[in-house]
Protein backbone atom coordinates (compact mmCIF):
# COMPACT_ATOMS: atom_id res chain seq x y z
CA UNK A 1 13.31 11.97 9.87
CA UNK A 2 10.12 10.15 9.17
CA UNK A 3 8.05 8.38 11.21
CA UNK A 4 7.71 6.84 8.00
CA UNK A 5 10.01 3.22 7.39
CA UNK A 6 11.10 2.35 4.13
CA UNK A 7 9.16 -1.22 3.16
CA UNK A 8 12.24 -2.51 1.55
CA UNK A 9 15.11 -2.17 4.12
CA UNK A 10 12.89 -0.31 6.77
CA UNK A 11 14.96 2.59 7.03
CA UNK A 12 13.25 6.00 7.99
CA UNK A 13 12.13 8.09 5.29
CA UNK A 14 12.82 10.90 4.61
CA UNK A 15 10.61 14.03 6.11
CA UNK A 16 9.43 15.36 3.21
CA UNK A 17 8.62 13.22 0.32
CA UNK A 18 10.06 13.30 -3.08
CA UNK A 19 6.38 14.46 -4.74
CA UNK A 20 3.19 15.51 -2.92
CA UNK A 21 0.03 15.56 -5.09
CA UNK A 22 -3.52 16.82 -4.27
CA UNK A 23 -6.70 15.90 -4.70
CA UNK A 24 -6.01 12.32 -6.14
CA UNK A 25 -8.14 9.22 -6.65
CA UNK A 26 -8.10 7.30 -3.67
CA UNK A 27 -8.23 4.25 -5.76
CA UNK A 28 -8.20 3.45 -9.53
CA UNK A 29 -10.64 0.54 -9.11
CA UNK A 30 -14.10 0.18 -8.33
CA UNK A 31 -15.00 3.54 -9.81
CA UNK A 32 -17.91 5.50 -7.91
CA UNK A 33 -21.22 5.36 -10.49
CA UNK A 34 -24.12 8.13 -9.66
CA UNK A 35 -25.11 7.61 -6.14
CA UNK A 36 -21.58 7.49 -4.95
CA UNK A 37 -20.33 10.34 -6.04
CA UNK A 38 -21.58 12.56 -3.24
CA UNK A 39 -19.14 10.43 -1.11
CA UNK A 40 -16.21 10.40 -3.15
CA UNK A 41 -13.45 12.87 -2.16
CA UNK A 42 -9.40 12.74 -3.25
CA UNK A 43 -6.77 12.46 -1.37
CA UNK A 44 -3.53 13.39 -0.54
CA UNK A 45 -0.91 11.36 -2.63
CA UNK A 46 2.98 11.88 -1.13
CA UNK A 47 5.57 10.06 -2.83
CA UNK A 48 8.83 8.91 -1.26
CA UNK A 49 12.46 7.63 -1.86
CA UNK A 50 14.68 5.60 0.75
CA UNK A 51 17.76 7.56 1.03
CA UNK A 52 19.19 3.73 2.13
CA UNK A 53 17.99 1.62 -0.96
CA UNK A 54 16.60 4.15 -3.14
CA UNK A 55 13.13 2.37 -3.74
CA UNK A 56 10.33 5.01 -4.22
CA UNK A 57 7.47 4.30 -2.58
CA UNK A 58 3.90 5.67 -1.25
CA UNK A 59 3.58 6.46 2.49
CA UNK A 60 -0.56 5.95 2.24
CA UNK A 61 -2.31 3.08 3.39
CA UNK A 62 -2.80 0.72 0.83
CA UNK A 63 -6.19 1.03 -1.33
CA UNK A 64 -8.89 -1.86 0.77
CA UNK A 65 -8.71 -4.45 -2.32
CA UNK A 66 -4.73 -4.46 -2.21
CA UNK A 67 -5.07 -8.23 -2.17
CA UNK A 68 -7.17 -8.72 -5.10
CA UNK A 69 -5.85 -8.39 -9.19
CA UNK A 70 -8.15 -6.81 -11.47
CA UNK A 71 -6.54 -6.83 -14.91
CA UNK A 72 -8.14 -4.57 -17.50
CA UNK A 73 -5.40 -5.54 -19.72
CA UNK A 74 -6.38 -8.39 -19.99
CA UNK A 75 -9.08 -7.83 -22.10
CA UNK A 76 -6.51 -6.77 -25.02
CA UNK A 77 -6.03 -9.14 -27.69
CA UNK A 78 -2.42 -8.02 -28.11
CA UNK A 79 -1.61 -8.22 -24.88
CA UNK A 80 -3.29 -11.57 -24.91
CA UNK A 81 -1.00 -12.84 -28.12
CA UNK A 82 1.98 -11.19 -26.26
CA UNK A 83 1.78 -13.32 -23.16
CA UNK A 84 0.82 -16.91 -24.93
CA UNK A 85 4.07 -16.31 -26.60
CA UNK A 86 5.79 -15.24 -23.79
CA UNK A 87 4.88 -17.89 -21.86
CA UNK A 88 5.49 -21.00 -24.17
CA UNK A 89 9.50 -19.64 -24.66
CA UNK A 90 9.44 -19.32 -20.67
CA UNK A 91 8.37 -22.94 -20.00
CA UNK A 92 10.35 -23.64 -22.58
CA UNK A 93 13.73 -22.15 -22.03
CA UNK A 94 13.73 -23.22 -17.95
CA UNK A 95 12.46 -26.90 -19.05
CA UNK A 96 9.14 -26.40 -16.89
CA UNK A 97 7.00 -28.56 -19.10
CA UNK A 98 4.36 -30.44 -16.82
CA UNK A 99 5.60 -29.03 -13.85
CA UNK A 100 3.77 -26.99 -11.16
CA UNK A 101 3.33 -23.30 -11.66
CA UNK A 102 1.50 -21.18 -9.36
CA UNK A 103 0.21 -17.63 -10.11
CA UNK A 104 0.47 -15.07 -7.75
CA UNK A 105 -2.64 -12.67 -8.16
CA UNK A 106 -4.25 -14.86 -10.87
CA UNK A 107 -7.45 -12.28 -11.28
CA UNK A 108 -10.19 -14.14 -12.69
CA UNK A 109 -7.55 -16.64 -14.25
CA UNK A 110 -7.19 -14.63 -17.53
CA UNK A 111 -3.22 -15.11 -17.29
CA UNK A 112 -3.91 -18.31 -15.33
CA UNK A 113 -5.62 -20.32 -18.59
CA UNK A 114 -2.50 -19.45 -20.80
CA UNK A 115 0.06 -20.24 -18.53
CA UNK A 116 -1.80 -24.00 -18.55
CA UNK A 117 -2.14 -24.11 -22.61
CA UNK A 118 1.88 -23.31 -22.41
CA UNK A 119 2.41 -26.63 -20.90
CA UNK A 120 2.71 -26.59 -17.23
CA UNK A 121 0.35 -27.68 -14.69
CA UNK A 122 -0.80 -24.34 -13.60
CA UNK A 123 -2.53 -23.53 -10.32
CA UNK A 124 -3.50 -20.07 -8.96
CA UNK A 125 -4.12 -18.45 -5.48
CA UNK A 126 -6.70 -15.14 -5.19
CA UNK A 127 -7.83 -13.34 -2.53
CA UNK A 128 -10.97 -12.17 -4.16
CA UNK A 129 -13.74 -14.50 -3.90
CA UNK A 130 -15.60 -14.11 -7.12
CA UNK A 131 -13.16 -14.48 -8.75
CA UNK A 132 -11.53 -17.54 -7.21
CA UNK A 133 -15.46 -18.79 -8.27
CA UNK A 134 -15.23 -17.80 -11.64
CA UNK A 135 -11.57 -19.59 -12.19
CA UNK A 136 -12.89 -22.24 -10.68
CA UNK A 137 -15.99 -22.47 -13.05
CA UNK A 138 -13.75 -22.16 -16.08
CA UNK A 139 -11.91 -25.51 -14.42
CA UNK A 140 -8.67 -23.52 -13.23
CA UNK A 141 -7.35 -24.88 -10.16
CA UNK A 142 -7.60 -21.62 -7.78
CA UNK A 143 -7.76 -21.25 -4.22
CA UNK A 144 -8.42 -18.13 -2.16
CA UNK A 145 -5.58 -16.54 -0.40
CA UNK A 146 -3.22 -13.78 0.04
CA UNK A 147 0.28 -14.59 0.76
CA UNK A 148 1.10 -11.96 3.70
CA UNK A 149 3.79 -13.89 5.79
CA UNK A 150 7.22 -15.45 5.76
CA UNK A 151 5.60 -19.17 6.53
CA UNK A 152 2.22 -18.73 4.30
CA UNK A 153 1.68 -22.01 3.21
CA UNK A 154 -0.01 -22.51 0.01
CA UNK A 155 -2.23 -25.63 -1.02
CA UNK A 156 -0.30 -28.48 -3.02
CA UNK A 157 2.96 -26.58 -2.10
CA UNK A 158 6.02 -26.71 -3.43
CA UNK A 159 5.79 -25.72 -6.81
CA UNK A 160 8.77 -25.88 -9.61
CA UNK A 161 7.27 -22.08 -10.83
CA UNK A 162 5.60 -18.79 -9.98
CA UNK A 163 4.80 -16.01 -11.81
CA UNK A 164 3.63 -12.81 -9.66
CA UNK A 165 2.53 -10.40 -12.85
CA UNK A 166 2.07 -6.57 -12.08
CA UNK A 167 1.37 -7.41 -8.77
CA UNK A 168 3.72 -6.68 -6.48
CA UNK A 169 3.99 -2.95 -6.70
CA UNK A 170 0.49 -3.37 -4.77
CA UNK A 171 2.15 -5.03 -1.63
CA UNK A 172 2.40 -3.03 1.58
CA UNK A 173 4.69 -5.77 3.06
CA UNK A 174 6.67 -7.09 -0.07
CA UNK A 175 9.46 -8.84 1.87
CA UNK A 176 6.79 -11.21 3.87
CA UNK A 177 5.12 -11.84 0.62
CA UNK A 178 8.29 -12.72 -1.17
CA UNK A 179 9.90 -14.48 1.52
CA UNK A 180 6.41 -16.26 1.44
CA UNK A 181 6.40 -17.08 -1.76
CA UNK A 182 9.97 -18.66 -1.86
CA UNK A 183 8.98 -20.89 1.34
CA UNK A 184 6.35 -22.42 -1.37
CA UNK A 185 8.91 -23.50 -4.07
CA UNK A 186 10.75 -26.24 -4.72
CA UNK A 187 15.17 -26.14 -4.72
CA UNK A 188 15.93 -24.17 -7.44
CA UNK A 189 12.46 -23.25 -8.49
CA UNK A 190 12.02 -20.13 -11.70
CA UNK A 191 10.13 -17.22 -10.87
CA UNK A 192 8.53 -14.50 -13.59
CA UNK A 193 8.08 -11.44 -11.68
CA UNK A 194 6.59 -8.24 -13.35
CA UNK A 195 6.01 -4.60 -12.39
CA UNK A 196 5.33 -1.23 -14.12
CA UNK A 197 8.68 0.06 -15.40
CA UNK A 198 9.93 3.21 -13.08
CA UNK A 199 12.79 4.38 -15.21
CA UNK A 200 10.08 4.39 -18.08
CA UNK A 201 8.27 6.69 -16.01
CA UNK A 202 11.10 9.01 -15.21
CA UNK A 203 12.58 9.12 -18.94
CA UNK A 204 9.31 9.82 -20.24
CA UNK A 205 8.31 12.51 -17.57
CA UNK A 206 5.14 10.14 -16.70
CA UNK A 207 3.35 12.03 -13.70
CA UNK A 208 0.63 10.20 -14.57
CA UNK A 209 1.81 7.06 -13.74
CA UNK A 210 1.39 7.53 -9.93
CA UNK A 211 -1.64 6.50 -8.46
CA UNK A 212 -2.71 5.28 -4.68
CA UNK A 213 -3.00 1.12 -5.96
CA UNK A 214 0.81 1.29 -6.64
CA UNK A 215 2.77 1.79 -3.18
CA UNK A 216 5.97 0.96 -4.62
CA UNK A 217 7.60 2.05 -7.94
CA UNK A 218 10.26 0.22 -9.37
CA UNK A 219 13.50 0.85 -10.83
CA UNK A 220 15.21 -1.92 -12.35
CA UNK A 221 17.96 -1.49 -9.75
CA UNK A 222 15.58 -1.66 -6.91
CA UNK A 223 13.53 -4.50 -8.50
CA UNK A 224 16.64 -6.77 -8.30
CA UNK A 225 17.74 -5.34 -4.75
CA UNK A 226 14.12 -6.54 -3.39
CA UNK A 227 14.27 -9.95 -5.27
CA UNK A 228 17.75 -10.59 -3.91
CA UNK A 229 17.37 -9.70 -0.53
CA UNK A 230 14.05 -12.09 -0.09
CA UNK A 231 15.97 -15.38 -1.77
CA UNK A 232 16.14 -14.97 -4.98
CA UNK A 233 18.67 -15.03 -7.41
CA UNK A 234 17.79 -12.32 -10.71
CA UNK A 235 18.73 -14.63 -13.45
CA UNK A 236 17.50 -11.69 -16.30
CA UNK A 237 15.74 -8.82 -15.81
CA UNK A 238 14.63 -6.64 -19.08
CA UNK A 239 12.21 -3.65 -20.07
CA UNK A 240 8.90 -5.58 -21.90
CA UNK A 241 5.78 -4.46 -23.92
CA UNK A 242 6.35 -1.29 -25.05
CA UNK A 243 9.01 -0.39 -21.88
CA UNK A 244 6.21 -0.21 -19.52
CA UNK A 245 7.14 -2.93 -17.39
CA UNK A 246 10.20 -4.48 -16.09
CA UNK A 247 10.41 -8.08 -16.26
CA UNK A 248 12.53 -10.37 -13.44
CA UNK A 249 13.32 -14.14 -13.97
CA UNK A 250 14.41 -15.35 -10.40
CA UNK A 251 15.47 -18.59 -9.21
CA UNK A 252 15.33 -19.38 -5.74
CA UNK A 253 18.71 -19.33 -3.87
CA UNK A 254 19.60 -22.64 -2.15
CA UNK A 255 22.00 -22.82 0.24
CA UNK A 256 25.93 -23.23 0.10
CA UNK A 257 26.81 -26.63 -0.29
CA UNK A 258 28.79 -27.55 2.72
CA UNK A 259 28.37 -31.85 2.70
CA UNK A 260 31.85 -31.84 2.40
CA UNK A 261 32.80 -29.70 5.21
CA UNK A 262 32.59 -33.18 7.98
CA UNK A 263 34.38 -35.03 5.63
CA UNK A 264 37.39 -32.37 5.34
CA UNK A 265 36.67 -31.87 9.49
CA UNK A 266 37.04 -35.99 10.08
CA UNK A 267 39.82 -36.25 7.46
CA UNK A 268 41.85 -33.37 9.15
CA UNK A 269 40.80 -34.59 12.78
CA UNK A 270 42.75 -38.19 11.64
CA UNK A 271 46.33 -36.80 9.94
CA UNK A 272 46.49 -34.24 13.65
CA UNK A 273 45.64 -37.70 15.97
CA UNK A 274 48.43 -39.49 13.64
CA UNK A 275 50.95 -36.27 13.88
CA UNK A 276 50.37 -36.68 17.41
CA UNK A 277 50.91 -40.19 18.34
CA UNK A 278 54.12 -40.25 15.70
CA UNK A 279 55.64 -37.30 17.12
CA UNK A 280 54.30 -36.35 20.64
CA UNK A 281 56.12 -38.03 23.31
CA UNK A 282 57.48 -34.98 24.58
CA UNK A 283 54.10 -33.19 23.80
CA UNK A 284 52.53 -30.57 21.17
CA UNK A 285 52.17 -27.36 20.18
CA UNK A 286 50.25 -24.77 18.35
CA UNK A 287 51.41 -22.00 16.93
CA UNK A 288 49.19 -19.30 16.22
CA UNK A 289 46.37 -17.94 18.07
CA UNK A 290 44.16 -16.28 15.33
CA UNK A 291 40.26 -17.49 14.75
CA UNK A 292 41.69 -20.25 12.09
CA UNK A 293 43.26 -21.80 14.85
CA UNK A 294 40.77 -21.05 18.00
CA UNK A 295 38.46 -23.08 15.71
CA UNK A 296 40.76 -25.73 15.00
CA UNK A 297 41.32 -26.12 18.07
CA UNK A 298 37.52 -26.10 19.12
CA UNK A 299 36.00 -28.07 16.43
CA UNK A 300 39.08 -30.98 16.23
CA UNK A 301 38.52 -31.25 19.94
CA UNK A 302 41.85 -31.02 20.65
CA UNK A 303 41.90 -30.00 24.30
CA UNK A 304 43.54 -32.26 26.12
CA UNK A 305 46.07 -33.20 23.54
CA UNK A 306 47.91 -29.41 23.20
CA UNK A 307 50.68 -28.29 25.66
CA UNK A 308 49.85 -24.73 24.96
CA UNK A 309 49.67 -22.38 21.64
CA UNK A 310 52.32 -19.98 20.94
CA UNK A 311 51.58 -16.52 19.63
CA UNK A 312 53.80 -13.75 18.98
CA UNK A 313 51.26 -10.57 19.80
CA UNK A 314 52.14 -9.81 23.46
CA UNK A 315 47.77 -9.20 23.85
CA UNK A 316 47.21 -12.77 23.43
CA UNK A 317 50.22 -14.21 25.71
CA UNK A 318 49.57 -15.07 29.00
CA UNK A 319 45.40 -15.50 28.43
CA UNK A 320 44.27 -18.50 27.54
CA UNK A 321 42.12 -19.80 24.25
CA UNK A 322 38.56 -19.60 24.29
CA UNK A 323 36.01 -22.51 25.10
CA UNK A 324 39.14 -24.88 24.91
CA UNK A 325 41.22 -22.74 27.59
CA UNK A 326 44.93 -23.83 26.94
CA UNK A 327 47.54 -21.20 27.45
CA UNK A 328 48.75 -18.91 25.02
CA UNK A 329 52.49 -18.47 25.51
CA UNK A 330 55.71 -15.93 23.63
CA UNK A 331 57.76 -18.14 21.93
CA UNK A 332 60.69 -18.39 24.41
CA UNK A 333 58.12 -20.87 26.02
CA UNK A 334 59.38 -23.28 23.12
CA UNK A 335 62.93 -22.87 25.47
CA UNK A 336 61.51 -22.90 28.83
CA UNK A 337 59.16 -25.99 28.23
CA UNK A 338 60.48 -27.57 25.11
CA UNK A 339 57.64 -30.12 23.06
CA UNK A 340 58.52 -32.66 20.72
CA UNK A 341 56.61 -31.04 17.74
CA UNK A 342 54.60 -28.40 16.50
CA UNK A 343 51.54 -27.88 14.47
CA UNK A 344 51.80 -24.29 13.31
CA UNK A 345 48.15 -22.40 12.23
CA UNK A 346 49.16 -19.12 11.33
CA UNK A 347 47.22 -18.91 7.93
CA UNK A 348 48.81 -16.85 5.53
CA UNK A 349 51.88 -16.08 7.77
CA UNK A 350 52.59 -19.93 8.56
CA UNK A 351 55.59 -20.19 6.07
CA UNK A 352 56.87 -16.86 8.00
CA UNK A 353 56.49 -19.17 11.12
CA UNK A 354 58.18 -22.19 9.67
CA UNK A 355 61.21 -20.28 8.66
CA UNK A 356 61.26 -18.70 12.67
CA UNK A 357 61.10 -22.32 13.97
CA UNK A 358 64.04 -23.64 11.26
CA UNK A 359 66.27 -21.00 12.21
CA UNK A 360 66.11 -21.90 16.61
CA UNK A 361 66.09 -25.98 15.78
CA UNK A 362 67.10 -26.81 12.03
CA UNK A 363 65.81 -30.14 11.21
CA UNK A 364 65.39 -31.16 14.73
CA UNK A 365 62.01 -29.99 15.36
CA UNK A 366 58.67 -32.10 14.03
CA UNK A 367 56.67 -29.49 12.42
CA UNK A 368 53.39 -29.49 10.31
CA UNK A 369 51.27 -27.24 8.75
CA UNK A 370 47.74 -26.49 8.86
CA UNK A 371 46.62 -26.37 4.90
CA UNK A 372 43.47 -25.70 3.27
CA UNK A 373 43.99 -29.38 1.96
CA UNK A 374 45.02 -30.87 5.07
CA UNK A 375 48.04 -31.15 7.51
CA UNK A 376 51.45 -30.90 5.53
CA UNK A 377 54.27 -32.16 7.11
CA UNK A 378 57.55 -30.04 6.85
């Protein structure tokens, strides 16, 4: 294999790449004038795919201005009437009127002054330092910067937005960066993410469209992978202007809500201490050993309030349970050393349980059942 790791899920690559091509352009920007051209010489150009993800991707190092956005396209009125639309339905349709917005990449702000006539208050971070001047001399609110790590923490941070436009397929580390990114938002923030279309390129037969600036090539499959696995959640994703690039609105993924877990936890930890007292003068058991009731048993702190648990599996008899270390006994125990109830947590087999119990002692037996809802008495 490779020495080679894949920059989305950092498997090896494969040893030889998917296209090798000669005597490239070691960069697209900054082109050589007269006196330079003694010095310029191509370069070796391999393409690769993970064989994990399937994200295609350069092997090179990344062209020296990888940081910076230079947008030629900018300069095109259509593309210029395109993206004042697009932008006024986005702030629109995700309610982000007079929120904060940050730019990822904002160039020379050419993006960065319609995304603040669309509505929002718009800020930008550059890592190119005339051009973080010249934003700031058309009164854009820019500072310099290139977000390269998982903590990067961006001036007046969090923001509600971000857009990160045909910018990304530049990043040699595009999980920091995105992780990065999502650090800097607010819960439940809306991203616009954009990159050059790569199942445009391979429909169309576009050779042409590789090129040492772009180290990774994007399929609209591996766009969403990458978004997903650095805390996003792909709300639509869709082929734009002309179907050269694939557009991504994220949201950032909050966490499970689990506020009502201690609630259920102090709820159940009451009806067992009332089981208990009502029933336990001759003691308590548990039935089941499986992780449902380990962590019952763990969490409910019910150490020193179980005679021992009774399992079935001859592994788990005669051992005790972990971290609370009561014995774990067949059920001929239940003969041997009668209790005056049990609490069965068998999950799914409980009922199966209930029915074994019934048959020994009929009605004679206090027995409850661990629920999802609760303790059911039976």
């Amino acid at each position: 294999m490779s020495s080679h790791q894949c920059k989305m899920c950092n498997v090896s690559l494969p040893l030889a790449p998917l296209l090798h091509f000669s005597n490239m352009p070691a960069a697209a920007q900054f082109l050589p004038d007269a006196q330079a051209l003694a010095q310029d010489q191509g370069i070796d150009l391999d393409i690769y795919q993970c064989t994990a993800c399937g994200l295609v991707q350069t092997a090179n190092e990344p062209v020296p201005y990888y940081r910076e956005v230079v947008r030629a396209a900018a300069f095109s009125a259509e593309m210029q009437t395109f993206r004042r639309k697009q932008f006024a339905e986005f702030v629109q349709k995700y309610a982000l009127d007079g929120k904060k917005l940050i730019e990822i990449g904002c160039g020379r702000g050419e993006y960065l002054a319609l995304w603040q006539e669309s509505g929002v208050a718009a800020y930008g971070v550059e890592y190119a330092e005339q051009a973080v001047q010249h934003c700031r001399e058309q009164g854009l609110r820019v500072t310099r910067g290139y977000v390269d790590s998982r903590d990067y923490a961006l001036e007046q941070a969090p923001f509600d937005a971000f857009a990160a436009l045909n910018f990304l397929e530049h990043w040699p580390d595009p999980n920091a960066s995105l992780s990065g990114i999502a650090h800097n938002l607010s819960a439940n923030a809306i991203g616009l993410v954009e990159v050059p279309n790569f199942d445009m390129i391979l429909r169309n037969n576009l050779f042409t469209e590789f090129i040492s600036d772009h180290i990774l090539y994007f399929t609209r499959e591996t766009l969403e992978t990458m978004l997903r696995l650095n805390g996003f959640e792909v709300i639509a994703c869709s082929e734009i202007w002309y179907g050269y690039i694939l557009s991504a609105v994220v949201r950032k993924r909050t966490a499970c809500d689990v506020s009502s877990f201690d609630t259920s936890r102090t709820r159940l930890k009451a009806n067992i201490d009332d089981f208990i007292r009502q029933h336990g003068t001759h003691g308590v058991a548990i039935w089941g050993a499986g992780h449902q009731a380990l962590a019952a048993i763990a969490l409910l702190g019910l150490a020193g309030e179980i005679s021992y648990v009774v399992d079935s599996a001859p592994f788990k008899q005669n051992r005790y349970t972990p971290a609370s270390h009561i014995p774990i006994v067949a059920p001929e125990q239940l003969h041997a050393d009668p209790v005056g109830a049990i609490i069965v947590m068998a999950a799914s087999y409980s009922d199966e349980v209930v029915k074994t119990i019934r048959s020994v002692w009929d009605n004679t037996m206090h027995v409850a059942i661990l629920r999802d809802f609760g303790l059911e008495i039976v």
